[in-house]
C-alpha atoms as a PDB file:
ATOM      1  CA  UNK A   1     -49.917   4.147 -79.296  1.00  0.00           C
ATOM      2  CA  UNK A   2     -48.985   3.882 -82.987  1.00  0.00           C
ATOM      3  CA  UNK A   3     -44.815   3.585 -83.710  1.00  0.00           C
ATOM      4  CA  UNK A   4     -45.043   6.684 -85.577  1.00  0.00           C
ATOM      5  CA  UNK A   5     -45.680   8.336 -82.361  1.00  0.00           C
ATOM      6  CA  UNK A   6     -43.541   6.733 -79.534  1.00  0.00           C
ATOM      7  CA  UNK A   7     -40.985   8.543 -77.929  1.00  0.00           C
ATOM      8  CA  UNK A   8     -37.487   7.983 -78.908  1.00  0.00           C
ATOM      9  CA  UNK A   9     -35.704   8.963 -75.507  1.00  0.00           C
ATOM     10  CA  UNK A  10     -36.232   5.831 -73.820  1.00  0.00           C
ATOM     11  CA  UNK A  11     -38.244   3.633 -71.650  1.00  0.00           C
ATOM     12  CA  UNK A  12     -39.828   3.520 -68.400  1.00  0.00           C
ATOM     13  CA  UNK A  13     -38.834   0.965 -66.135  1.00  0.00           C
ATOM     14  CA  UNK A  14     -41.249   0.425 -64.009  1.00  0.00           C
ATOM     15  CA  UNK A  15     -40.377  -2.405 -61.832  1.00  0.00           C
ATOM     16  CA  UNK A  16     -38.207  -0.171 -59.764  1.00  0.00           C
ATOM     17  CA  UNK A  17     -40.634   2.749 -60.076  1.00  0.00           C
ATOM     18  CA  UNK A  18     -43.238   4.393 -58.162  1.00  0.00           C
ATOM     19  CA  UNK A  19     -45.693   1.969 -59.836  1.00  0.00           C
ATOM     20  CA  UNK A  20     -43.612  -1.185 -58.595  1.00  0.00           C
ATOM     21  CA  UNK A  21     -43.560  -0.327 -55.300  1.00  0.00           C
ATOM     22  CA  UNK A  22     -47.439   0.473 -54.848  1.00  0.00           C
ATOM     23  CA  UNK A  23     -47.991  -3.170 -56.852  1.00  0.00           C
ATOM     24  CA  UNK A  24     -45.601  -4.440 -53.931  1.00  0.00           C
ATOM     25  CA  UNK A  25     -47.946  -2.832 -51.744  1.00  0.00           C
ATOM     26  CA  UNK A  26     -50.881  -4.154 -53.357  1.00  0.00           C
ATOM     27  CA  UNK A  27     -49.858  -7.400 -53.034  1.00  0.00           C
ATOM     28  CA  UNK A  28     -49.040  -7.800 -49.793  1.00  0.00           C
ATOM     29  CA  UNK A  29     -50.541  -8.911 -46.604  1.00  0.00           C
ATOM     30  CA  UNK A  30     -51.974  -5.415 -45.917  1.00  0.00           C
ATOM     31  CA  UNK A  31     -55.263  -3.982 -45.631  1.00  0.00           C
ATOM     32  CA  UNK A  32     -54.846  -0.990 -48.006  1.00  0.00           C
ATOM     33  CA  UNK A  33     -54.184   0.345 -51.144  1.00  0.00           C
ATOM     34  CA  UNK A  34     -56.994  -2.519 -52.311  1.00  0.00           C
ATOM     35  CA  UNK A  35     -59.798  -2.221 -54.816  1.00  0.00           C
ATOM     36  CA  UNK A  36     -60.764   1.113 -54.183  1.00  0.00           C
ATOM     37  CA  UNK A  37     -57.306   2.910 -54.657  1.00  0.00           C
ATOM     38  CA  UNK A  38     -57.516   0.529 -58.091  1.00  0.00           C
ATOM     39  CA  UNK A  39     -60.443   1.902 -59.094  1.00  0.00           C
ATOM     40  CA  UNK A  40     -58.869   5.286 -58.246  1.00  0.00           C
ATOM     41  CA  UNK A  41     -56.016   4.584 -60.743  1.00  0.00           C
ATOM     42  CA  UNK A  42     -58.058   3.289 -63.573  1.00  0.00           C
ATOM     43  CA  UNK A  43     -59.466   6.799 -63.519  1.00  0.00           C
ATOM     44  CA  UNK A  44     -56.453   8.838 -62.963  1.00  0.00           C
ATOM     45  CA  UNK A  45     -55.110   6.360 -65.855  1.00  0.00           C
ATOM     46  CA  UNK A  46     -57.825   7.356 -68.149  1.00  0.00           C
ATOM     47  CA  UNK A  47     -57.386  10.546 -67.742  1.00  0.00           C
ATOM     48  CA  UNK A  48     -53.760  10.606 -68.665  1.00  0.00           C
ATOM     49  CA  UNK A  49     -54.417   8.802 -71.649  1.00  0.00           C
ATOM     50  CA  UNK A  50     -57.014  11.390 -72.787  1.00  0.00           C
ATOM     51  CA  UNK A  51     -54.456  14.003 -72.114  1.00  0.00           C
ATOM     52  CA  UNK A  52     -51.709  12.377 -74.001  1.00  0.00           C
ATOM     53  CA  UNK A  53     -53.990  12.172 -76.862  1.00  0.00           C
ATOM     54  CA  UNK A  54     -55.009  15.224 -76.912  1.00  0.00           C
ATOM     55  CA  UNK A  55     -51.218  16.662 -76.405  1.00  0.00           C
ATOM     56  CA  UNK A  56     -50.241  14.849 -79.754  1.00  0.00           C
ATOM     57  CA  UNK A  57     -53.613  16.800 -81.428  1.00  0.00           C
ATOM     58  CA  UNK A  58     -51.465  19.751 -81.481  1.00  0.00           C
ATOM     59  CA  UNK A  59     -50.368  19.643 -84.855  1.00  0.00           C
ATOM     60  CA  UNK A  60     -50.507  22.375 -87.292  1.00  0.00           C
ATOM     61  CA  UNK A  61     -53.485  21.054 -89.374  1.00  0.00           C
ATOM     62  CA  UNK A  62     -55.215  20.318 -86.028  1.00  0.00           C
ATOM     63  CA  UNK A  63     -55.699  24.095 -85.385  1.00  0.00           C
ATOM     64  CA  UNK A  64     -59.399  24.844 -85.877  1.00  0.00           C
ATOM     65  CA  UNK A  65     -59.601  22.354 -82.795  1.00  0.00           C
ATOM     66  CA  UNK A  66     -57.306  23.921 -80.667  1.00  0.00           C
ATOM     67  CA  UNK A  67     -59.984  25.270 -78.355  1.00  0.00           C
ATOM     68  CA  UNK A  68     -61.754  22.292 -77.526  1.00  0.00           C
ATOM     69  CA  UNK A  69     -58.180  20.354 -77.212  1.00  0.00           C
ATOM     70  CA  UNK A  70     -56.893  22.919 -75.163  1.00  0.00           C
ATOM     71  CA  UNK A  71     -60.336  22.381 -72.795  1.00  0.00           C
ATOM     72  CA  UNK A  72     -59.661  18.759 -72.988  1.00  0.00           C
ATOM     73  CA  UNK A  73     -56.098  18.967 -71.814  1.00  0.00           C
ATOM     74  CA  UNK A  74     -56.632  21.290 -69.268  1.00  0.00           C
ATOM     75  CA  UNK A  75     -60.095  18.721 -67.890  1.00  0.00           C
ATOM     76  CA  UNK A  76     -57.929  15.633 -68.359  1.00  0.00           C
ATOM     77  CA  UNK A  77     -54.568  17.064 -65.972  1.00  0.00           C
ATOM     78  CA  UNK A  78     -57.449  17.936 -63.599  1.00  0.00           C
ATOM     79  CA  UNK A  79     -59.623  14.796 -63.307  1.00  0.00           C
ATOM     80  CA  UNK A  80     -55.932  13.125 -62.881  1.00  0.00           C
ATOM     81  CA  UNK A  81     -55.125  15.219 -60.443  1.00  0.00           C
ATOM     82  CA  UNK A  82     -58.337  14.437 -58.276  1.00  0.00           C
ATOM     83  CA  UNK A  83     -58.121  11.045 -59.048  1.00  0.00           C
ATOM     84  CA  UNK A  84     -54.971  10.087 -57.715  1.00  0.00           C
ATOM     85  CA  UNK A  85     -55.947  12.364 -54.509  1.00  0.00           C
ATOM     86  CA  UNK A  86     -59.263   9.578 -54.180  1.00  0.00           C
ATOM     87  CA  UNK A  87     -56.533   7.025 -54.127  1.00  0.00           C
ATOM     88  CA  UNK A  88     -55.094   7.997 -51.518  1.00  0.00           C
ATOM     89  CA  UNK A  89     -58.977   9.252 -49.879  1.00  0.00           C
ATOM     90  CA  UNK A  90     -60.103   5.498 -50.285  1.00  0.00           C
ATOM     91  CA  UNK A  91     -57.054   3.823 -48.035  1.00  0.00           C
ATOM     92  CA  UNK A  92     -57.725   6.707 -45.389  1.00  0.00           C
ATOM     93  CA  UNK A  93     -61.790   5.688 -45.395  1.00  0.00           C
ATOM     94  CA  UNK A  94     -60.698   2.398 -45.197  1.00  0.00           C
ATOM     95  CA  UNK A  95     -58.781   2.735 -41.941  1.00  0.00           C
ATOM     96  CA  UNK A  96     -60.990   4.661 -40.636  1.00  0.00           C
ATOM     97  CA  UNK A  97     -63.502   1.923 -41.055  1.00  0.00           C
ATOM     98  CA  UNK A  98     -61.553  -0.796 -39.765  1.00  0.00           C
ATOM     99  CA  UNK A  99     -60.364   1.706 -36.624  1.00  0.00           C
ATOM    100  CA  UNK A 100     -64.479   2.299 -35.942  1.00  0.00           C
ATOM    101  CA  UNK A 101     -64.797  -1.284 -35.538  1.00  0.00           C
ATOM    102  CA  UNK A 102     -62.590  -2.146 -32.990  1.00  0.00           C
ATOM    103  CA  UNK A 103     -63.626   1.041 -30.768  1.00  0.00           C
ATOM    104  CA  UNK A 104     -64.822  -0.687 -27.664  1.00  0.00           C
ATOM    105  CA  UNK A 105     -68.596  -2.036 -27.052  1.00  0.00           C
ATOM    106  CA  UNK A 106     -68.451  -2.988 -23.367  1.00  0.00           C
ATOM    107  CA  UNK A 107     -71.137  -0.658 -22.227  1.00  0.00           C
ATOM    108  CA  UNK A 108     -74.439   0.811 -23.860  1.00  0.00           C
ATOM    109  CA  UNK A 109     -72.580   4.115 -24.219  1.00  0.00           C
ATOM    110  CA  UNK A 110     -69.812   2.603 -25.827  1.00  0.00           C
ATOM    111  CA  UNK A 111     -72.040   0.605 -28.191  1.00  0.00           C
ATOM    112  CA  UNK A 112     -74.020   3.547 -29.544  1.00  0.00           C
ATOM    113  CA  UNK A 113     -70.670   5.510 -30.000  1.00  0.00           C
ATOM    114  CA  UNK A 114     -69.129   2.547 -31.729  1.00  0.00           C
ATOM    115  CA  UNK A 115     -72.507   2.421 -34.031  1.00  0.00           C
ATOM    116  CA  UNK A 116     -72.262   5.649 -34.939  1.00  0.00           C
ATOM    117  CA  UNK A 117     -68.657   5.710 -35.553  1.00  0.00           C
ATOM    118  CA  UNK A 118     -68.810   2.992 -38.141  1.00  0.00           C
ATOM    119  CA  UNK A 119     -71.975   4.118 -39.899  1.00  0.00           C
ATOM    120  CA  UNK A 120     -69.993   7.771 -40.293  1.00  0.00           C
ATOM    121  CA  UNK A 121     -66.647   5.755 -41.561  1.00  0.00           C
ATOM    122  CA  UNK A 122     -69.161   3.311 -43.782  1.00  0.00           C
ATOM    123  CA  UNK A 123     -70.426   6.506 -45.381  1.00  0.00           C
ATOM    124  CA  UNK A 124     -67.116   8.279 -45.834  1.00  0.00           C
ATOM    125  CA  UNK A 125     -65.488   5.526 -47.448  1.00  0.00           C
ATOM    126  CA  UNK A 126     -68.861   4.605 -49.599  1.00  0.00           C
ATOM    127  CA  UNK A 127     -68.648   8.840 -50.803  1.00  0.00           C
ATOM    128  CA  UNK A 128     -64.959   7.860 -52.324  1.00  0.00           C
ATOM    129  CA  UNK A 129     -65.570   5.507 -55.188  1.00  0.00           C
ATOM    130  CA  UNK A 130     -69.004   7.660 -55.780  1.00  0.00           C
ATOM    131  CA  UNK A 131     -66.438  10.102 -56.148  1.00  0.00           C
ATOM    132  CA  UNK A 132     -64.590   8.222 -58.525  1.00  0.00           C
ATOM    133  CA  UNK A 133     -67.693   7.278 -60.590  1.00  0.00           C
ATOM    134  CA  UNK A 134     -68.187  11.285 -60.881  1.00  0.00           C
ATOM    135  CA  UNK A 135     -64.705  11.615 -62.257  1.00  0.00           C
ATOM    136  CA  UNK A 136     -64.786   8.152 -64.305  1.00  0.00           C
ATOM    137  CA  UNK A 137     -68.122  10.134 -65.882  1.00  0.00           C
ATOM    138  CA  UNK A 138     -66.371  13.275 -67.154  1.00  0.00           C
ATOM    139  CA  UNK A 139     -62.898  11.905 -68.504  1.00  0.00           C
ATOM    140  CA  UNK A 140     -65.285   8.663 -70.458  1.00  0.00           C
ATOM    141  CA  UNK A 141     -67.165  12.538 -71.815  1.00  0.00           C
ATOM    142  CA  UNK A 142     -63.507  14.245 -72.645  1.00  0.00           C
ATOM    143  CA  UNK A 143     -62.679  10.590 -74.673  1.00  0.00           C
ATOM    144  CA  UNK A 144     -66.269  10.995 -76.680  1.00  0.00           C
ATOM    145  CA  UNK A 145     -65.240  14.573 -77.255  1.00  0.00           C
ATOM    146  CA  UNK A 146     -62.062  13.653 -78.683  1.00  0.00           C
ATOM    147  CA  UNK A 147     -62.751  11.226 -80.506  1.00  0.00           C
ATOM    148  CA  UNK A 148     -63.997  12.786 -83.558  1.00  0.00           C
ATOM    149  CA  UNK A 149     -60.802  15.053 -83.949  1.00  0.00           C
ATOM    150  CA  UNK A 150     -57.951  13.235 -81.845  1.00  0.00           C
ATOM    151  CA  UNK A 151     -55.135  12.443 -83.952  1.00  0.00           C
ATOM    152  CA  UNK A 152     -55.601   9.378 -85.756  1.00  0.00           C
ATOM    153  CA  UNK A 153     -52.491   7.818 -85.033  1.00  0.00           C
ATOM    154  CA  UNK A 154     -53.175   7.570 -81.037  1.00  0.00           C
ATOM    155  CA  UNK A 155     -57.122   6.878 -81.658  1.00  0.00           C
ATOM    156  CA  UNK A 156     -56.868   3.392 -79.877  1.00  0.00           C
ATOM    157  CA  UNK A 157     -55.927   4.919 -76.647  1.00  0.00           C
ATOM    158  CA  UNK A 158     -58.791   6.548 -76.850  1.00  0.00           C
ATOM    159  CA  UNK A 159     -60.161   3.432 -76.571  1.00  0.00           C
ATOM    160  CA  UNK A 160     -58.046   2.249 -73.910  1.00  0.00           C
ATOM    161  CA  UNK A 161     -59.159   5.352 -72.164  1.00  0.00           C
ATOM    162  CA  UNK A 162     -63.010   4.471 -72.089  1.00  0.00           C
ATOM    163  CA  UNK A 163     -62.419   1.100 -71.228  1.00  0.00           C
ATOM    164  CA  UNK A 164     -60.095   2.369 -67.657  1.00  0.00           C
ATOM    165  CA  UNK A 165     -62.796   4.934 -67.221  1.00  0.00           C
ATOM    166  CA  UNK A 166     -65.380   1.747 -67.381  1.00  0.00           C
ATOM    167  CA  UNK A 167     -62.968  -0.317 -65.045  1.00  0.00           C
ATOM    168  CA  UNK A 168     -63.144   2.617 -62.874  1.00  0.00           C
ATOM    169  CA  UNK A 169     -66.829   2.606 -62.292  1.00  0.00           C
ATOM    170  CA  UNK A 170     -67.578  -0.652 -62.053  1.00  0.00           C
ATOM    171  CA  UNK A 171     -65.191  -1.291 -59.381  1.00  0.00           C
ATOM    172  CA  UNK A 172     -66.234   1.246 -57.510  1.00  0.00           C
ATOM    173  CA  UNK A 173     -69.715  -0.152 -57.545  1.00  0.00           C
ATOM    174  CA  UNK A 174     -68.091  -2.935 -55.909  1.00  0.00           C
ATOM    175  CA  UNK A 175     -66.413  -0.867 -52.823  1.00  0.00           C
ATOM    176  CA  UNK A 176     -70.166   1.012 -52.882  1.00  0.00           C
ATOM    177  CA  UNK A 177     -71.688  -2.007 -52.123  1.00  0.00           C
ATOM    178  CA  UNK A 178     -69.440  -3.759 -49.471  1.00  0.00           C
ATOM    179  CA  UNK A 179     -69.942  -0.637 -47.449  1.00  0.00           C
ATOM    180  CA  UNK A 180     -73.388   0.131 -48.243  1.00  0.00           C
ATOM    181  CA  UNK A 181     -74.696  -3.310 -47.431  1.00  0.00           C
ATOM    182  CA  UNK A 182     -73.487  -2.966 -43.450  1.00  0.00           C
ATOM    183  CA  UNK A 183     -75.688   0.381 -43.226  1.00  0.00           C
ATOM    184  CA  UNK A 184     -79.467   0.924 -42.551  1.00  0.00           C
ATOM    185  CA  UNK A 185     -82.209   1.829 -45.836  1.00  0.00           C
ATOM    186  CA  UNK A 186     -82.256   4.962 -45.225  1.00  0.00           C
ATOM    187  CA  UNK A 187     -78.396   5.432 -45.061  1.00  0.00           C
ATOM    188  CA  UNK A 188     -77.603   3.884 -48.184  1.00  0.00           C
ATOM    189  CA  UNK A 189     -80.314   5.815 -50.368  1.00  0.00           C
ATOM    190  CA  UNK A 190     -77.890   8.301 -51.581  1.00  0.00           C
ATOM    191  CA  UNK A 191     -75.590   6.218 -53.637  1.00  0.00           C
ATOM    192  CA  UNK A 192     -79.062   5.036 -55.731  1.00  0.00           C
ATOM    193  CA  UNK A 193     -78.933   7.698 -57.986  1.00  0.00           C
ATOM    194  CA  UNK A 194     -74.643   6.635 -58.430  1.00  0.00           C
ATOM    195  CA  UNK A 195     -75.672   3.139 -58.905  1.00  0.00           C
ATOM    196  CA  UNK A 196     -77.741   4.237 -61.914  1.00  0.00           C
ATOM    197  CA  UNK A 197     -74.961   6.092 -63.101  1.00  0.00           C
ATOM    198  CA  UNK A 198     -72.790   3.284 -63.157  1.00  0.00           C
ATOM    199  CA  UNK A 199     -74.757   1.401 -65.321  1.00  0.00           C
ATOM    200  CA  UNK A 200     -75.463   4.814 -68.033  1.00  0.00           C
ATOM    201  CA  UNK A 201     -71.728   4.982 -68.304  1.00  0.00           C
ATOM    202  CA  UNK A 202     -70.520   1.102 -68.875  1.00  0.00           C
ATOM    203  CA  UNK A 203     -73.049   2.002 -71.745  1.00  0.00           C
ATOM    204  CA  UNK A 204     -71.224   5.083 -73.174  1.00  0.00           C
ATOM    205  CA  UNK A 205     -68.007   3.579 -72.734  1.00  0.00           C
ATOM    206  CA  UNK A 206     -68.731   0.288 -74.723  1.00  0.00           C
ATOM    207  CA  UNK A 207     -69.962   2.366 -77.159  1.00  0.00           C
ATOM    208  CA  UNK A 208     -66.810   4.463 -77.488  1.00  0.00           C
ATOM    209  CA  UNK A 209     -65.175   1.646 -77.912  1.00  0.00           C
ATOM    210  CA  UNK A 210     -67.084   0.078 -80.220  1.00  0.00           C
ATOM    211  CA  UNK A 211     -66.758   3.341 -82.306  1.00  0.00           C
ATOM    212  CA  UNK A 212     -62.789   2.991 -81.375  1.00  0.00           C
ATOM    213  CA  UNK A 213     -62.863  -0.264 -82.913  1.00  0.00           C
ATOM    214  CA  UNK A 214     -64.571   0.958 -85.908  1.00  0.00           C
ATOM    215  CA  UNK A 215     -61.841   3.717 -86.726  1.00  0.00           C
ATOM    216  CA  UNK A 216     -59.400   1.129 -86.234  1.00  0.00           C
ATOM    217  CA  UNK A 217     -60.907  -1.150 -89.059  1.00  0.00           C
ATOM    218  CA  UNK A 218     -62.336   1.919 -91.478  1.00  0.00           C
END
């Protein structure tokens, strides 16, 4: 964010914040929030930075775009919303994963109840950072929408905005795959088509970027 723009009625600390306290928890010795809840938060990050651009595209000469930045607001609070509620999604699959695995395998009952109950948990907790790709997808959309009439003075967080929703998908692919790889063929066929996606957006959001970059220099 440009000078010209910052807010005057002081700072965030966020040591002692909300955010300090979950980096606490990230750090520590713990098995979750971890990578997924990360990749969570780089979407739920991009999508507050598309909102906050959009917010300061409120100005009076702005107001043949008030439609489409009103849409964009109102997409952006939304995909934040759902984005911090995959956060919080991903450390649930993950404990649910690590509970199916130490369900007990004495018998040949208990085994094929124990199999099943992980393959359910690996596919649960493989559906949340799909989840977040879907979201990463529309907010790195609302950035290329506002792009072209965002206030010029906050452009680079537009920027900043693509490159969280990219950090978003491609570490989900990462929590995809550690689950995916423990399940059969068959099982794992449905996050294909999210895999693909994965890739289609890192493209769109370089470009963004790139374009970001450009405005920057012009």
């Amino acid at each position: 964010m440009s000078q010209d723009t910052a807010s005057s009625t002081g700072t965030t600390t966020f040591g002692a914040s909300a955010i300090g306290r979950y980096l606490d928890d990230l750090a520590a010795k713990i098995p979750a929030p971890g990578g997924g809840a990360v990749a969570a938060l780089h979407a739920a990050q991009a999508a507050a930075l598309v909102a906050m651009v959009a917010r300061y595209t409120t100005r009076a000469k702005d107001a043949d775009n008030r439609p489409a930045i009103d849409r964009i607001i109102a997409a952006a609070d939304a995909a934040r919303e759902r984005s911090l509620a995959l956060a919080d999604a991903d450390a649930e699959a993950f404990t649910a994963v690590g509970a199916a695995y130490k369900l007990p395998k004495e018998s040949d009952a208990e085994r094929a109840a124990r199999g099943e109950a992980i393959t359910v948990a690996l596919l649960a907790a493989a559906r949340v950072p799909a989840a977040v790709v879907a979201e990463a997808d529309e907010i790195l959309s609302l950035a290329a929408d506002l792009l072209p009439i965002g206030n010029p003075n906050v452009v680079t967080d537009i920027g900043a905005a693509a490159d969280a929703a990219r950090a978003a998908a491609t570490s989900s692919r990462l929590n995809i795959a550690i689950n995916v790889t423990s399940l059969s063929e068959g099982e794992g066929a449905e996050f294909a088509p999210v895999l693909i996606r994965i890739e289609e957006l890192t493209a769109r959001a370089d470009a963004v970027y790139t374009d970001v970059m450009a405005a920057v220099h012009r």
